[in-house]
PDBML (XML) file of the C-alpha atoms, coordinates in Angstrom:
<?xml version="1.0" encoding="UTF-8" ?>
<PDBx:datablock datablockName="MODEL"
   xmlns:PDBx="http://pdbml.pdb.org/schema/pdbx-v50.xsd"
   xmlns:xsi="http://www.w3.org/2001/XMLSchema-instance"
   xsi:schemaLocation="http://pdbml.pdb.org/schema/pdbx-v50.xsd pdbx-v50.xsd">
   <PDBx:atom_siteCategory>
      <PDBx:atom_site id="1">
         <PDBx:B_iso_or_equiv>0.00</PDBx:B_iso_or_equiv>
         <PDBx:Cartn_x>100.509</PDBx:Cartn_x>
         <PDBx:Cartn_y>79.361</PDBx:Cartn_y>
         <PDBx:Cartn_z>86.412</PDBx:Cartn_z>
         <PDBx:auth_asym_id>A</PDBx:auth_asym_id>
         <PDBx:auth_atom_id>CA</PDBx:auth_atom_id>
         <PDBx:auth_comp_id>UNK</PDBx:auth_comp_id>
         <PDBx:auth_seq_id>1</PDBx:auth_seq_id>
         <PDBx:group_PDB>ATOM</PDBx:group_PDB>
         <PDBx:label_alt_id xsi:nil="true" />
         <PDBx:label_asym_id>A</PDBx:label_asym_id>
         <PDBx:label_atom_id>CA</PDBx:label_atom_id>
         <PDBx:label_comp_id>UNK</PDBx:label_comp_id>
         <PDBx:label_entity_id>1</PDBx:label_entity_id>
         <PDBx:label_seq_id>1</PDBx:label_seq_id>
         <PDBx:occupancy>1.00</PDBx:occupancy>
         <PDBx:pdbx_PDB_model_num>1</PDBx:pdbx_PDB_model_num>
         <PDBx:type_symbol>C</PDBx:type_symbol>
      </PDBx:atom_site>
      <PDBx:atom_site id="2">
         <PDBx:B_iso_or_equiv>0.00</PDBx:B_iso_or_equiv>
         <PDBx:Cartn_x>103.954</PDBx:Cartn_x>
         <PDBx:Cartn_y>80.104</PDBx:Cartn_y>
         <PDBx:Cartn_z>85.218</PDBx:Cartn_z>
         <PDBx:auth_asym_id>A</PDBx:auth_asym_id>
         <PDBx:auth_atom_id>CA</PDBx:auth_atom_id>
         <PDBx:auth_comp_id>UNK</PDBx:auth_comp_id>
         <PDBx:auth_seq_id>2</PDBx:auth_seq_id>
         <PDBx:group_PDB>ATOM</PDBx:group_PDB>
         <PDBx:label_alt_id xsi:nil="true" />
         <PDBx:label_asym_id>A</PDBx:label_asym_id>
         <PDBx:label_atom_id>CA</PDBx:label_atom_id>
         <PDBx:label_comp_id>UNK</PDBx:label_comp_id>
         <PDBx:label_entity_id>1</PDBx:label_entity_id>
         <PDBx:label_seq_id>2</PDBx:label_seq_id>
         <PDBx:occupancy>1.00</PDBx:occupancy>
         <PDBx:pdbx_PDB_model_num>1</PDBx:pdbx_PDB_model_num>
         <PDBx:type_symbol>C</PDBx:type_symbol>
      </PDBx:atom_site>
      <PDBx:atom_site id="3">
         <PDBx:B_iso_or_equiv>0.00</PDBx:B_iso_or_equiv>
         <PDBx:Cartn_x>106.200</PDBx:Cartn_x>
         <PDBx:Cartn_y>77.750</PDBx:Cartn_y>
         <PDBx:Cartn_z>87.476</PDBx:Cartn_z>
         <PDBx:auth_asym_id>A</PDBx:auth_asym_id>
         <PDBx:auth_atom_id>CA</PDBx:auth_atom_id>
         <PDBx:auth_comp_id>UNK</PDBx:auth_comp_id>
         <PDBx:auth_seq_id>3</PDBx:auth_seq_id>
         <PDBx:group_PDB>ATOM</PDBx:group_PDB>
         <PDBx:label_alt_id xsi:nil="true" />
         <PDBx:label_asym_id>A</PDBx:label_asym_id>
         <PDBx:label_atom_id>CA</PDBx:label_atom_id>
         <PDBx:label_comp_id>UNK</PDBx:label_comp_id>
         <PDBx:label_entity_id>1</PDBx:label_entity_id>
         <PDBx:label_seq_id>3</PDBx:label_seq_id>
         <PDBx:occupancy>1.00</PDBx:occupancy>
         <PDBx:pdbx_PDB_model_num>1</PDBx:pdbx_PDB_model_num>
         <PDBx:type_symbol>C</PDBx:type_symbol>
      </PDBx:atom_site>
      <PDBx:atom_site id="4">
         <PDBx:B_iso_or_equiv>0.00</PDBx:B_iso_or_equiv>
         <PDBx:Cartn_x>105.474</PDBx:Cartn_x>
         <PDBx:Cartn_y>74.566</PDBx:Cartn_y>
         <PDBx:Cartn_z>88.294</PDBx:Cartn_z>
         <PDBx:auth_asym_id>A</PDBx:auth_asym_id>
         <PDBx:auth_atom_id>CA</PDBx:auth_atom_id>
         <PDBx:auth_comp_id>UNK</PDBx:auth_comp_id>
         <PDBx:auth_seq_id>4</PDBx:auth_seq_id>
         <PDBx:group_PDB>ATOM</PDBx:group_PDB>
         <PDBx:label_alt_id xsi:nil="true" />
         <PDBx:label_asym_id>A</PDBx:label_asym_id>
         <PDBx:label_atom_id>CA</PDBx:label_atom_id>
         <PDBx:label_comp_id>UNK</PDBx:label_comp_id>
         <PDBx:label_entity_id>1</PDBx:label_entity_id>
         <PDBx:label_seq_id>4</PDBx:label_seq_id>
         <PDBx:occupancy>1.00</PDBx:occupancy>
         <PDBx:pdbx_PDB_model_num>1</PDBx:pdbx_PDB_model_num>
         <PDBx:type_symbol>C</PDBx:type_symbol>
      </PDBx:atom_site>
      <PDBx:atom_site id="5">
         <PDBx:B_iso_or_equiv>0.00</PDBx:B_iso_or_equiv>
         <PDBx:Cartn_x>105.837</PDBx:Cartn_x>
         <PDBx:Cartn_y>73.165</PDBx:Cartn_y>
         <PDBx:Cartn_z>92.055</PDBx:Cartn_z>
         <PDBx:auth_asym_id>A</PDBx:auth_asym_id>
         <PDBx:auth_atom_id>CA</PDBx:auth_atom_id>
         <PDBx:auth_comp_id>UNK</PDBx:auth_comp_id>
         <PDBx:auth_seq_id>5</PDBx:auth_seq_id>
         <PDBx:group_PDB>ATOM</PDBx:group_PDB>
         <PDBx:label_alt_id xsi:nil="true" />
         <PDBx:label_asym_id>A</PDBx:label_asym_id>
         <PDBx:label_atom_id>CA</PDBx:label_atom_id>
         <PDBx:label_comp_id>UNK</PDBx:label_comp_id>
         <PDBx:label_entity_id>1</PDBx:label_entity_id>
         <PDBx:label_seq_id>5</PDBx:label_seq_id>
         <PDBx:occupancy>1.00</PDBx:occupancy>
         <PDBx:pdbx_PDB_model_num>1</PDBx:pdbx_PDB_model_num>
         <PDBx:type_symbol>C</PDBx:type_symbol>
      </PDBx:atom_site>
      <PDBx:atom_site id="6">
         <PDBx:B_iso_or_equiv>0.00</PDBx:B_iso_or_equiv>
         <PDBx:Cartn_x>107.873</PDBx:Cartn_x>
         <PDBx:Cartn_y>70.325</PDBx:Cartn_y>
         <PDBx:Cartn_z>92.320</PDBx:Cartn_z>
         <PDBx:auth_asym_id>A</PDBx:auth_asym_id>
         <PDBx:auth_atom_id>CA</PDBx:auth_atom_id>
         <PDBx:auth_comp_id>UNK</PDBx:auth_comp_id>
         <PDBx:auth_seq_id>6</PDBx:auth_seq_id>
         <PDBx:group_PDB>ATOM</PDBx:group_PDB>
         <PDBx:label_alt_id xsi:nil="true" />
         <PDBx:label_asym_id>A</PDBx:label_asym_id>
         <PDBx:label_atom_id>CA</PDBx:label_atom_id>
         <PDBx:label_comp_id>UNK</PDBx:label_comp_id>
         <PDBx:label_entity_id>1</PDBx:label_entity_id>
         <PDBx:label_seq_id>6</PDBx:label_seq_id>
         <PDBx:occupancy>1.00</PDBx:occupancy>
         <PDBx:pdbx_PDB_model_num>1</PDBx:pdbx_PDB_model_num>
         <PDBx:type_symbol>C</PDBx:type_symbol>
      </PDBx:atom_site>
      <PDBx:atom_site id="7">
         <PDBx:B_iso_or_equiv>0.00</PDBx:B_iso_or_equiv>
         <PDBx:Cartn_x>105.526</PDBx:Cartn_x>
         <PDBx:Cartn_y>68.074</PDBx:Cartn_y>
         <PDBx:Cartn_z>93.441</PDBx:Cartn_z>
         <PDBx:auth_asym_id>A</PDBx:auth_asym_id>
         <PDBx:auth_atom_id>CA</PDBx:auth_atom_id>
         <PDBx:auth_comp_id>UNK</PDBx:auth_comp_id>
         <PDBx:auth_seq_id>7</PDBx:auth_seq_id>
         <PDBx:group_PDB>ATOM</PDBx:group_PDB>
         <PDBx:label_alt_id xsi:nil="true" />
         <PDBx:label_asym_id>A</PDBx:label_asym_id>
         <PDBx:label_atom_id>CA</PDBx:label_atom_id>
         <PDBx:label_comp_id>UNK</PDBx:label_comp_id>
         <PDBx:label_entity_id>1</PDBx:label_entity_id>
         <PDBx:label_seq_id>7</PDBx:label_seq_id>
         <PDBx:occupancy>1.00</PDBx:occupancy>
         <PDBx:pdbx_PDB_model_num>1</PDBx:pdbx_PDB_model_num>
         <PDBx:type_symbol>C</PDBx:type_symbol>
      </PDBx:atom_site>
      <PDBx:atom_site id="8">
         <PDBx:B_iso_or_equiv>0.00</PDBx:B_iso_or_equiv>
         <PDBx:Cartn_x>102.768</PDBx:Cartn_x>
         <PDBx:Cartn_y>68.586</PDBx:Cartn_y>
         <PDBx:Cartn_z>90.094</PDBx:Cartn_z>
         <PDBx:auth_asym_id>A</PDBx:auth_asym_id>
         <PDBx:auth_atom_id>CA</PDBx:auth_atom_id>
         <PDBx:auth_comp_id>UNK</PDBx:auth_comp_id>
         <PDBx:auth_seq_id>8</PDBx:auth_seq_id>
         <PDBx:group_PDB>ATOM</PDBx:group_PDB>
         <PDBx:label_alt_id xsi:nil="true" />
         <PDBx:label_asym_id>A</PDBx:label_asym_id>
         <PDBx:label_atom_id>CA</PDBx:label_atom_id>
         <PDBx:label_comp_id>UNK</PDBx:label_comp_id>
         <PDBx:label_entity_id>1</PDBx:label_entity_id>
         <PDBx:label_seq_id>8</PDBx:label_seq_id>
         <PDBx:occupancy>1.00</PDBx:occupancy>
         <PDBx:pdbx_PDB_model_num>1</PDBx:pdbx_PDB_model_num>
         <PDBx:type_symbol>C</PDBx:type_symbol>
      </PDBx:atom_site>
      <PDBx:atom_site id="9">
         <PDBx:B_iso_or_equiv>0.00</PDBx:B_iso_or_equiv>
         <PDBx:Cartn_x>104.435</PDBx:Cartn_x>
         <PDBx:Cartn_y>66.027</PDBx:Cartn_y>
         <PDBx:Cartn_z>87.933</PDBx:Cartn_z>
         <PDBx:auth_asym_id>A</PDBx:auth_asym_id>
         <PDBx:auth_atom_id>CA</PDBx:auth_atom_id>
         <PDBx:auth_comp_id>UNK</PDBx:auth_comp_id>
         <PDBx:auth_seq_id>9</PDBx:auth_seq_id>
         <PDBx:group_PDB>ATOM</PDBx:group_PDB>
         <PDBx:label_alt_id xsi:nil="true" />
         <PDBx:label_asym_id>A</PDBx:label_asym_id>
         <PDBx:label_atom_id>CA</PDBx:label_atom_id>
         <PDBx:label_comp_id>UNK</PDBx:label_comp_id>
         <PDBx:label_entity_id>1</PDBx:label_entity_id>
         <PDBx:label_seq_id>9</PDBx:label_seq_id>
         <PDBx:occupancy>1.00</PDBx:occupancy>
         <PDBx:pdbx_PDB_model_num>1</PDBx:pdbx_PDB_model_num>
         <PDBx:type_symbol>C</PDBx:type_symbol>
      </PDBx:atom_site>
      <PDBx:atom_site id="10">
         <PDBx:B_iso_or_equiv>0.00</PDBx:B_iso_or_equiv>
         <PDBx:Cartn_x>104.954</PDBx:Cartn_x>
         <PDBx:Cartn_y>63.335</PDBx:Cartn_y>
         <PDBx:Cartn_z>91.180</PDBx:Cartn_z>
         <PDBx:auth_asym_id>A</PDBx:auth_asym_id>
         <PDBx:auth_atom_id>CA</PDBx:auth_atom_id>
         <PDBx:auth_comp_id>UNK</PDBx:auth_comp_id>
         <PDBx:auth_seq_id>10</PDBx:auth_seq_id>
         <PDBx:group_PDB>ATOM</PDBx:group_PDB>
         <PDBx:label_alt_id xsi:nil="true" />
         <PDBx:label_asym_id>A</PDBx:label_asym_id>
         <PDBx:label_atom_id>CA</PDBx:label_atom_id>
         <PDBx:label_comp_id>UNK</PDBx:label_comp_id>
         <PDBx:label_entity_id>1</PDBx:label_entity_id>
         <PDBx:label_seq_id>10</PDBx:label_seq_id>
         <PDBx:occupancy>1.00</PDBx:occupancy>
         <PDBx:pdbx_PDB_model_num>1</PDBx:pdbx_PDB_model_num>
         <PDBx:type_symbol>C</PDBx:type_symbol>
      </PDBx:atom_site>
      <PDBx:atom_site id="11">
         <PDBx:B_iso_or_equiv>0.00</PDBx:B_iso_or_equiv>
         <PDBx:Cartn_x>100.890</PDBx:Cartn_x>
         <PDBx:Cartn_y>63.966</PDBx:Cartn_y>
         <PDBx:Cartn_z>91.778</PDBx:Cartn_z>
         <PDBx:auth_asym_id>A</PDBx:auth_asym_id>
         <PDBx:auth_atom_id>CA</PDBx:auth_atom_id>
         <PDBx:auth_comp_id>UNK</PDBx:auth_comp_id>
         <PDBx:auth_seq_id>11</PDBx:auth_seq_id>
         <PDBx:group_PDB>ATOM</PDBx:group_PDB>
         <PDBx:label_alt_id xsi:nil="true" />
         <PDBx:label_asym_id>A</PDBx:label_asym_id>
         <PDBx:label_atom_id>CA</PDBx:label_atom_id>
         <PDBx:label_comp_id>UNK</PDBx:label_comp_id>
         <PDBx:label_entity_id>1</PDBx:label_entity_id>
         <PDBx:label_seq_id>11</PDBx:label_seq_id>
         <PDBx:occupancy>1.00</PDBx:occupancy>
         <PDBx:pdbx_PDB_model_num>1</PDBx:pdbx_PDB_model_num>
         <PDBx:type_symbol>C</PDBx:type_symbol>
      </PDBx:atom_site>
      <PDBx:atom_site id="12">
         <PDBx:B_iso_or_equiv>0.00</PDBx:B_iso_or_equiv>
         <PDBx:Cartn_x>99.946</PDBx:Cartn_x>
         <PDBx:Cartn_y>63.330</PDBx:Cartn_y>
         <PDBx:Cartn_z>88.377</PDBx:Cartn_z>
         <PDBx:auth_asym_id>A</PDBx:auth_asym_id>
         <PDBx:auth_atom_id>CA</PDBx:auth_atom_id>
         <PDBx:auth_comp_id>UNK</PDBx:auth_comp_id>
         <PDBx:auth_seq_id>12</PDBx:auth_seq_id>
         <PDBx:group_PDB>ATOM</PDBx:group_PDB>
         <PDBx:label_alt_id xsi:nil="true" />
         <PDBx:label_asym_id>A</PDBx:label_asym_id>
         <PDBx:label_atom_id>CA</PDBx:label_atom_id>
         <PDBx:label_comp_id>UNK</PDBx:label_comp_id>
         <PDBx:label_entity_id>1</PDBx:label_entity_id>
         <PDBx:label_seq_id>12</PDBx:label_seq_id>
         <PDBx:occupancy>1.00</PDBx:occupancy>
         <PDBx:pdbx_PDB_model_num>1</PDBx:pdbx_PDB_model_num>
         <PDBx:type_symbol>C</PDBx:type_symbol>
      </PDBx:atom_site>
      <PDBx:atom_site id="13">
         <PDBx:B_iso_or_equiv>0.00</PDBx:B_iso_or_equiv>
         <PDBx:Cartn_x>101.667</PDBx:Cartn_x>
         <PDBx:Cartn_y>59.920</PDBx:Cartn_y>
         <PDBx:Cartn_z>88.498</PDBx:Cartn_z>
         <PDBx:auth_asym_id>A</PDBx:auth_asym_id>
         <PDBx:auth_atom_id>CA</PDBx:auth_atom_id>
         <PDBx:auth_comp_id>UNK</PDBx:auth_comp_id>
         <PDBx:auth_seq_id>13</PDBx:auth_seq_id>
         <PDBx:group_PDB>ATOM</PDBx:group_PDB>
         <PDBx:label_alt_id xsi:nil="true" />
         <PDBx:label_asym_id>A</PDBx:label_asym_id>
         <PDBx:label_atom_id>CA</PDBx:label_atom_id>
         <PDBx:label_comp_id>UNK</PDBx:label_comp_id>
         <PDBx:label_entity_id>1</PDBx:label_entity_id>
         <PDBx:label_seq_id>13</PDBx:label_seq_id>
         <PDBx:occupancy>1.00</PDBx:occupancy>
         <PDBx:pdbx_PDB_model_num>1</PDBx:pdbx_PDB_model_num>
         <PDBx:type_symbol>C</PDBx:type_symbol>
      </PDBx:atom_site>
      <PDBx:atom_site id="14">
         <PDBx:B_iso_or_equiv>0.00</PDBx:B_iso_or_equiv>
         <PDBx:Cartn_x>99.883</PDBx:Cartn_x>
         <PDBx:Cartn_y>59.102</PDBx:Cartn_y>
         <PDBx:Cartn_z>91.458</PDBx:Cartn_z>
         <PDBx:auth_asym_id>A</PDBx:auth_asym_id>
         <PDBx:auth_atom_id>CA</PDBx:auth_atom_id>
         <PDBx:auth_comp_id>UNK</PDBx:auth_comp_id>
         <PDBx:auth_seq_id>14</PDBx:auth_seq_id>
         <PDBx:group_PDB>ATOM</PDBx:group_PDB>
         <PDBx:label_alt_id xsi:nil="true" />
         <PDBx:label_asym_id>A</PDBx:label_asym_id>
         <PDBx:label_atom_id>CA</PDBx:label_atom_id>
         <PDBx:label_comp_id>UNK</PDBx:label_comp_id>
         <PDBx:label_entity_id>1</PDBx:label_entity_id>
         <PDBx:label_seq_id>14</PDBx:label_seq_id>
         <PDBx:occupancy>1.00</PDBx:occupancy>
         <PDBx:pdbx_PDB_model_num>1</PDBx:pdbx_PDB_model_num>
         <PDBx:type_symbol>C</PDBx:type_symbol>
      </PDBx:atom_site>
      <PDBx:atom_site id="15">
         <PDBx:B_iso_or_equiv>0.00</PDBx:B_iso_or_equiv>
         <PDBx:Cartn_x>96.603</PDBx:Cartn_x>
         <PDBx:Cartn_y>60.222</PDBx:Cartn_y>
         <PDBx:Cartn_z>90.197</PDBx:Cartn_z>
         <PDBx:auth_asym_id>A</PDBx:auth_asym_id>
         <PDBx:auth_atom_id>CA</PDBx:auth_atom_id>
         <PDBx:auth_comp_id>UNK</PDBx:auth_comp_id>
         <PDBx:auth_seq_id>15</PDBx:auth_seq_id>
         <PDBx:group_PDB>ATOM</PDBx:group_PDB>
         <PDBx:label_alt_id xsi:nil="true" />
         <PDBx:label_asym_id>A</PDBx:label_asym_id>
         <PDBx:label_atom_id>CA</PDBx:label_atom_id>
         <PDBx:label_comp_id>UNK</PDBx:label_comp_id>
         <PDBx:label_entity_id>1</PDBx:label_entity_id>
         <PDBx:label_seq_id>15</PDBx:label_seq_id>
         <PDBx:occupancy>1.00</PDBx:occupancy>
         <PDBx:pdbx_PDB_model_num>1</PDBx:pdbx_PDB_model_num>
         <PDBx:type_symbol>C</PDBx:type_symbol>
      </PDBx:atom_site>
      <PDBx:atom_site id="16">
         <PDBx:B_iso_or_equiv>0.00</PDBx:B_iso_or_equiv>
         <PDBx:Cartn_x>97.130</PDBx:Cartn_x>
         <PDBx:Cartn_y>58.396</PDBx:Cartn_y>
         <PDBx:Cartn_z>86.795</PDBx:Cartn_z>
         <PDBx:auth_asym_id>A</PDBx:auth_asym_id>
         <PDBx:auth_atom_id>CA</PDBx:auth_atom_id>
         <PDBx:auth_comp_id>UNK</PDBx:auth_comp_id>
         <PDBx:auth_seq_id>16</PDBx:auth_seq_id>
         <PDBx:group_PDB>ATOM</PDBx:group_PDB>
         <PDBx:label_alt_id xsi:nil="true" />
         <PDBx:label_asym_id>A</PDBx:label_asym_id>
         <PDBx:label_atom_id>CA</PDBx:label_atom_id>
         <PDBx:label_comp_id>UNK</PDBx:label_comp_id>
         <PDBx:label_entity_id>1</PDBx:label_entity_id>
         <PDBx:label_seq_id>16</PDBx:label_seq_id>
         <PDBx:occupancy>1.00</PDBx:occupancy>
         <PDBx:pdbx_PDB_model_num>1</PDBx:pdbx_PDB_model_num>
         <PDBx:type_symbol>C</PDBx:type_symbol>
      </PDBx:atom_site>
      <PDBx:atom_site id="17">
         <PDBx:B_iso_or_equiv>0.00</PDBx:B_iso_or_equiv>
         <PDBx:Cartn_x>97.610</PDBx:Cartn_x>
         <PDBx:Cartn_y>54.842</PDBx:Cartn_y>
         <PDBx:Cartn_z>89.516</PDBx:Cartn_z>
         <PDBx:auth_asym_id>A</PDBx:auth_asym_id>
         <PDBx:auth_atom_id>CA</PDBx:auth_atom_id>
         <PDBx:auth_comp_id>UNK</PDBx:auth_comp_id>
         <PDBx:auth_seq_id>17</PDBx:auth_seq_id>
         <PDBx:group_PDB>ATOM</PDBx:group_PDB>
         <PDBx:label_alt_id xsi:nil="true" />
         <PDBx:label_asym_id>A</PDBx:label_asym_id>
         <PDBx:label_atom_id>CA</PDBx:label_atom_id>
         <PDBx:label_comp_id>UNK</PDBx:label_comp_id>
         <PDBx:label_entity_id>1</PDBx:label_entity_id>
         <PDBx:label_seq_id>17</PDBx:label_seq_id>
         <PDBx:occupancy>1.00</PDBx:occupancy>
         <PDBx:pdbx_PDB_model_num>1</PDBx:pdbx_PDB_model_num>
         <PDBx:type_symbol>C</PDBx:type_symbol>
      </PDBx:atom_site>
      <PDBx:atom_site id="18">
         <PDBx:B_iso_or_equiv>0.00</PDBx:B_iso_or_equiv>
         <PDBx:Cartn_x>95.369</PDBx:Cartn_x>
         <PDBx:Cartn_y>55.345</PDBx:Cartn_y>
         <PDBx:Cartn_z>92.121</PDBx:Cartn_z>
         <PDBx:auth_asym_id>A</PDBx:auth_asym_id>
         <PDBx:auth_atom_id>CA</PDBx:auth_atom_id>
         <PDBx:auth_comp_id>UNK</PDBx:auth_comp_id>
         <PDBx:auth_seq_id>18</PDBx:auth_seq_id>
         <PDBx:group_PDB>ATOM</PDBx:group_PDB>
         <PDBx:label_alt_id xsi:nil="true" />
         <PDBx:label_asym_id>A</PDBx:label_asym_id>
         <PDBx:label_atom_id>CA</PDBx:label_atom_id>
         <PDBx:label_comp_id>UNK</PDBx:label_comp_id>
         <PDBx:label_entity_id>1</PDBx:label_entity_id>
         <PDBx:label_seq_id>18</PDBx:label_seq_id>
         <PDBx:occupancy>1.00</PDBx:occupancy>
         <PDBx:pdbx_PDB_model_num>1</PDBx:pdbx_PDB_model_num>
         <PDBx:type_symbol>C</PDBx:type_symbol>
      </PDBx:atom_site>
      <PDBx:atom_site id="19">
         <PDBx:B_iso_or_equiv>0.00</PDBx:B_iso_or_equiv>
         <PDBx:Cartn_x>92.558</PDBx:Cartn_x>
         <PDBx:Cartn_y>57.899</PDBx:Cartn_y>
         <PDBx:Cartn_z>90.653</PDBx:Cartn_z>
         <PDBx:auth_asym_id>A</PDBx:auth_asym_id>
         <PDBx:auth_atom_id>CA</PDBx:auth_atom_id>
         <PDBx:auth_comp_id>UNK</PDBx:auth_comp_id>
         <PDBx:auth_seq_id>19</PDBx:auth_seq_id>
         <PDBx:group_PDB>ATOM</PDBx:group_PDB>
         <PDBx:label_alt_id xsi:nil="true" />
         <PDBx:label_asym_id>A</PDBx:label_asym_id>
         <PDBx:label_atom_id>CA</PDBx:label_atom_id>
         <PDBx:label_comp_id>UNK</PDBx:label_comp_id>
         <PDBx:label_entity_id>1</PDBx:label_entity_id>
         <PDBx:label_seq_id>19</PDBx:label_seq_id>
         <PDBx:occupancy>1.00</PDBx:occupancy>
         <PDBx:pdbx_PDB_model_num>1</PDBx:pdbx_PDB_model_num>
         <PDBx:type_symbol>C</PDBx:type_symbol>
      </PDBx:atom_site>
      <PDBx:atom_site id="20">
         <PDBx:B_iso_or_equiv>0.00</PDBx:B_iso_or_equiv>
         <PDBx:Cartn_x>92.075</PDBx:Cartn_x>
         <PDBx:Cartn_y>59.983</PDBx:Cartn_y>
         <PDBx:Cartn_z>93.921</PDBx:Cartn_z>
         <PDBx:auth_asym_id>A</PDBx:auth_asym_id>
         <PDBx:auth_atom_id>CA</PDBx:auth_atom_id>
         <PDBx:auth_comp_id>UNK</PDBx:auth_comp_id>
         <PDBx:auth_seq_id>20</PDBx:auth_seq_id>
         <PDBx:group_PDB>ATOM</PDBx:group_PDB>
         <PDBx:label_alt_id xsi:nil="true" />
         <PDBx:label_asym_id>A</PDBx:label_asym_id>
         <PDBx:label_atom_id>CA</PDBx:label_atom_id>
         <PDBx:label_comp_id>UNK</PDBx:label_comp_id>
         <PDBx:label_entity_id>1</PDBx:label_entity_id>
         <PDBx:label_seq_id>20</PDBx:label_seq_id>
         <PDBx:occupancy>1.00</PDBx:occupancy>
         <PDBx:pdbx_PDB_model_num>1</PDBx:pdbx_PDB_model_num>
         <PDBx:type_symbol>C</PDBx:type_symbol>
      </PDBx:atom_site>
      <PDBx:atom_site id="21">
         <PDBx:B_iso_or_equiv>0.00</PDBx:B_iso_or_equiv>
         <PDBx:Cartn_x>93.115</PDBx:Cartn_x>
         <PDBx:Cartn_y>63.329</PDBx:Cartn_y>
         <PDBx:Cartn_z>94.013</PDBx:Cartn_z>
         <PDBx:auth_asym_id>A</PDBx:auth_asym_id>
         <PDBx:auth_atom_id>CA</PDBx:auth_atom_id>
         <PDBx:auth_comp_id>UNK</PDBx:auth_comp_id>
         <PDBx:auth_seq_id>21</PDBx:auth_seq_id>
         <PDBx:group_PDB>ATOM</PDBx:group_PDB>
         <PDBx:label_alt_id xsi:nil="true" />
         <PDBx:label_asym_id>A</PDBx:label_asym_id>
         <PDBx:label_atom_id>CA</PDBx:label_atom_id>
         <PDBx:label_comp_id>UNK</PDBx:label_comp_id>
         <PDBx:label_entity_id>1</PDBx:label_entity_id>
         <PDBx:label_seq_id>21</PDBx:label_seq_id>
         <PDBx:occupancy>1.00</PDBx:occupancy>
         <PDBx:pdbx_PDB_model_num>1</PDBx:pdbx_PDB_model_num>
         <PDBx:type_symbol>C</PDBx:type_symbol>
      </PDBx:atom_site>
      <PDBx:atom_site id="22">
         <PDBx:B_iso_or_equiv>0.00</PDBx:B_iso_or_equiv>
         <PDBx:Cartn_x>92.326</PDBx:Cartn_x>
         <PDBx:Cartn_y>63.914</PDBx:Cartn_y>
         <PDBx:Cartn_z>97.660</PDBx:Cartn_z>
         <PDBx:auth_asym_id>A</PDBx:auth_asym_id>
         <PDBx:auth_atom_id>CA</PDBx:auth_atom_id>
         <PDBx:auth_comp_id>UNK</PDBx:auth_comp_id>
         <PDBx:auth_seq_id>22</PDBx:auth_seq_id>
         <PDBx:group_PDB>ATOM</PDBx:group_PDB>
         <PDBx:label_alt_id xsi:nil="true" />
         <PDBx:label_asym_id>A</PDBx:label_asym_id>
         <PDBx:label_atom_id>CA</PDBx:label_atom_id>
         <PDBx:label_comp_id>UNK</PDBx:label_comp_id>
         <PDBx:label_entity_id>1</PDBx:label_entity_id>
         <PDBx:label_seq_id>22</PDBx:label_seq_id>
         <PDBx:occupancy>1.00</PDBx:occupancy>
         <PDBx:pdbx_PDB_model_num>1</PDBx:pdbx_PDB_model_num>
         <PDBx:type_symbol>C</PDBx:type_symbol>
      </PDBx:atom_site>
      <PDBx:atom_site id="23">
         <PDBx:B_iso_or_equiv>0.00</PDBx:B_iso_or_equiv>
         <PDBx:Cartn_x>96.252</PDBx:Cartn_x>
         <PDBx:Cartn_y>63.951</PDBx:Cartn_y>
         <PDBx:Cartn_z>98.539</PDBx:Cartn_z>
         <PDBx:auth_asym_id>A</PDBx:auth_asym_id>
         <PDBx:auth_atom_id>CA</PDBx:auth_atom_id>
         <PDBx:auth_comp_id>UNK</PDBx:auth_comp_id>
         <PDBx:auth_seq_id>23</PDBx:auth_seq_id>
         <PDBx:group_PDB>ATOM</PDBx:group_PDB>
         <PDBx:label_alt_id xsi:nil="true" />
         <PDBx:label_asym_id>A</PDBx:label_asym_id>
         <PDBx:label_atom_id>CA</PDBx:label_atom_id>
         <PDBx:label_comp_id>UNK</PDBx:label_comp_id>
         <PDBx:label_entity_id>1</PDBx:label_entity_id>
         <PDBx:label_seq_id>23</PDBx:label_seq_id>
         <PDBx:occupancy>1.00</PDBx:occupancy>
         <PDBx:pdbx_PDB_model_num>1</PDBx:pdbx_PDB_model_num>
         <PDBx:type_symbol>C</PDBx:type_symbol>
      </PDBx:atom_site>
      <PDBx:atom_site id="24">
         <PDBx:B_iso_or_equiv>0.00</PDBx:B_iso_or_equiv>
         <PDBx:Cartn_x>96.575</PDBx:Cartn_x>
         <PDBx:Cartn_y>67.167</PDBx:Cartn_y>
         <PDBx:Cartn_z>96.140</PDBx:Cartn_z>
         <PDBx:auth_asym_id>A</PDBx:auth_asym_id>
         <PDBx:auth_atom_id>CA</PDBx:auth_atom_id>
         <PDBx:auth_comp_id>UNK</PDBx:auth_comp_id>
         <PDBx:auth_seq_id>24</PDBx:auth_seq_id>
         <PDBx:group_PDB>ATOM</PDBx:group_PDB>
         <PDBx:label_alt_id xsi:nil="true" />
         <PDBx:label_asym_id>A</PDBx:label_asym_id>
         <PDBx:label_atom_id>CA</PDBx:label_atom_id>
         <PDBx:label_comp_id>UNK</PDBx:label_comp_id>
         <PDBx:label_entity_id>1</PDBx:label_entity_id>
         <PDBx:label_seq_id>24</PDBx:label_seq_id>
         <PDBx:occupancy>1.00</PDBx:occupancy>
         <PDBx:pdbx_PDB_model_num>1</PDBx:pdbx_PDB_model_num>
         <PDBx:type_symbol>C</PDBx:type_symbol>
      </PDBx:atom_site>
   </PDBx:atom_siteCategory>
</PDBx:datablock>
């Protein structure tokens, strides 16, 4: 909750392009 991986913010631009989350 508290500290962010390094990867969250790179996921969430991926989601946002390709809509599947199944690389989480």
């Amino acid at each position: 909750g508290t500290i962010a991986k390094s990867g969250t913010k790179a996921f969430m631009e991926m989601v946002q392009e390709t809509k599947d989350a199944s690389m989480i």
